[in-house]
Protein backbone atom coordinates (compact mmCIF):
# COMPACT_ATOMS: atom_id res chain seq x y z
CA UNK A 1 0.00 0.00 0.00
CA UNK A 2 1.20 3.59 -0.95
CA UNK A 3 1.52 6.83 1.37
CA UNK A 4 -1.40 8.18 -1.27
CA UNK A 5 -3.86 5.30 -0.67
CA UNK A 6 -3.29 5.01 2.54
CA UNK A 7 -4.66 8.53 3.68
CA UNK A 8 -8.23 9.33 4.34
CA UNK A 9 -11.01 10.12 2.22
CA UNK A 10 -12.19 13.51 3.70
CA UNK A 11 -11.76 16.86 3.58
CA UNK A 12 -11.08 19.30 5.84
CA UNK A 13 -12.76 22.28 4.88
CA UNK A 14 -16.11 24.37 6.64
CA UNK A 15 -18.80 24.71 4.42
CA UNK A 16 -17.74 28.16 3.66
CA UNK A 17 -14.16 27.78 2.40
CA UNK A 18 -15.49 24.56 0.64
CA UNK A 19 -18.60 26.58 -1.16
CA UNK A 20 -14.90 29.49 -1.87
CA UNK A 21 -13.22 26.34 -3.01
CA UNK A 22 -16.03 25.61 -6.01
CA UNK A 23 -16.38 28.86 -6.97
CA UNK A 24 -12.74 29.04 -7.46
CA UNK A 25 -12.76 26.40 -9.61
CA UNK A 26 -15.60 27.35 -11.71
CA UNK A 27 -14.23 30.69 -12.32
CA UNK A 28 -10.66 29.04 -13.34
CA UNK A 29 -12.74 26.43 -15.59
CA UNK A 30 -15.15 28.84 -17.24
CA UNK A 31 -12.38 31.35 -18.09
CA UNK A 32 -9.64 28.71 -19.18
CA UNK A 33 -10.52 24.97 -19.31
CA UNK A 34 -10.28 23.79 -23.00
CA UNK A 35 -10.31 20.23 -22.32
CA UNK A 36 -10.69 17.48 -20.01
CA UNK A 37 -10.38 13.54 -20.04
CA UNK A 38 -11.26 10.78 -17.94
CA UNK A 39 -9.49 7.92 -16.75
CA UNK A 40 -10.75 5.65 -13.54
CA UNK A 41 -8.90 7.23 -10.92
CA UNK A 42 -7.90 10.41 -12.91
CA UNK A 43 -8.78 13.65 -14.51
CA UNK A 44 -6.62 15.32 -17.30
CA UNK A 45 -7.48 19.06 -17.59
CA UNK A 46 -5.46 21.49 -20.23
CA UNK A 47 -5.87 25.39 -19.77
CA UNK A 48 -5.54 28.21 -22.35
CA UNK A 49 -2.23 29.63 -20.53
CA UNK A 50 -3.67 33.01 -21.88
CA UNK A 51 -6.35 33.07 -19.75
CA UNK A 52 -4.86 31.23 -16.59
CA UNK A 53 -1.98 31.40 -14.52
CA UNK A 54 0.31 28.95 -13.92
CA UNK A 55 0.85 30.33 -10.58
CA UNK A 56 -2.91 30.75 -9.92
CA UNK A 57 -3.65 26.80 -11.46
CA UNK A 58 -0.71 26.14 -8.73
CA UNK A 59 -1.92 27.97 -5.75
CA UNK A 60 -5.71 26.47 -6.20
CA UNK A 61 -4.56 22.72 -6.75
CA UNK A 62 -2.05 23.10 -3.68
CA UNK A 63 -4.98 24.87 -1.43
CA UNK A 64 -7.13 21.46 -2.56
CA UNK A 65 -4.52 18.85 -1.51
CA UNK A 66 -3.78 20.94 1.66
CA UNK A 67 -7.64 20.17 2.56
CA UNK A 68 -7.88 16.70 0.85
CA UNK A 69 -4.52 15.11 1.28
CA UNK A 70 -5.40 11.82 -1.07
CA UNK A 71 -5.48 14.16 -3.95
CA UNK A 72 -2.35 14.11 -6.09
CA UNK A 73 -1.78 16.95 -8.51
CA UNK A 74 0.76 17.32 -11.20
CA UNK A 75 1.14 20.53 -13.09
CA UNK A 76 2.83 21.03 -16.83
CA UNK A 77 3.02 24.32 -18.27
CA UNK A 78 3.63 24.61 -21.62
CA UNK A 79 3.60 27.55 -24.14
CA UNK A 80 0.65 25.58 -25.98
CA UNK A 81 -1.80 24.76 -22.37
CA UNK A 82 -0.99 24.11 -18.73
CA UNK A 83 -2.00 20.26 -18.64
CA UNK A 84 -3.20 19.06 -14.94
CA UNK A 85 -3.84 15.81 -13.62
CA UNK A 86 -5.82 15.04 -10.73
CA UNK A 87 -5.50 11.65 -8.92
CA UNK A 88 -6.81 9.67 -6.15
CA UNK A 89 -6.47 6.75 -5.12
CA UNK A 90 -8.58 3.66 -5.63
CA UNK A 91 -12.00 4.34 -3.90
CA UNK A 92 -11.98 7.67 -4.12
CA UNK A 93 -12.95 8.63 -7.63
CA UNK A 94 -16.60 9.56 -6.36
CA UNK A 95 -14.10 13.08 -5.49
CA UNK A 96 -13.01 13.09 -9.09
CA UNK A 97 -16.67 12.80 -9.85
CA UNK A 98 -17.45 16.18 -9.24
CA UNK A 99 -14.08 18.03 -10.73
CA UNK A 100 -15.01 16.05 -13.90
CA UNK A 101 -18.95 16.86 -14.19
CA UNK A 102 -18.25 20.57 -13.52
CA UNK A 103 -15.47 20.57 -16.49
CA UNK A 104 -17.89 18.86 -18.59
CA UNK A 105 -20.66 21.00 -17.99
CA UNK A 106 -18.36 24.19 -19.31
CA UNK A 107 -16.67 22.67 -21.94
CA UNK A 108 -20.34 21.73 -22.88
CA UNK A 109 -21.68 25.46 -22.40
CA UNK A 110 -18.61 26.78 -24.67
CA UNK A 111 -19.73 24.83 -27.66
């Protein structure tokens, strides 16, 4: 068993900083989410780097595994996108769930 999927499935955030949290990440996906794929226990986002920060993509995705520790997130900027993927462990992609509905829903709206 690894260090990731050994770690609870829970997160630490009140109801307000985890209501903040969403809204962060809809405004990040709505203004620069071009695409997203989905594997079992992971989620592959790319972001126009024109319309995102890497810092900012950073700072978010560092503030998530800070509250949910079995997340693992793995940035790549490039001129072309700043890829992401999300992971979590086996038994956990009910949390992936959500990240991935919300990205389909925009990539869905911007059509």
């Amino acid at each position: 068993m690894n260090a990731q999927s050994s770690l609870a499935v829970a997160c630490s955030l009140t109801p307000a900083d985890y209501a903040e949290r969403l809204r962060e990440f809809r405004l990040l996906f709505a203004s620069a989410l071009r695409e997203s794929r989905r594997e079992p226990t992971r989620l592959y986002l790319a972001f126009d780097p024109h319309a995102a920060f890497e810092d900012d993509v950073r700072d978010l995705l560092k503030g998530e595994q800070e509250c949910c520790p079995f997340f693992s997130f793995s940035v790549d900027a490039q001129p072309a996108a700043i890829y992401v993927e999300a992971a979590v462990p086996d038994g956990a992609e009910e949390c992936l769930n959500y990240l991935e509905r919300m990205a389909t829903r925009v990539l869905a709206a911007k059509v």
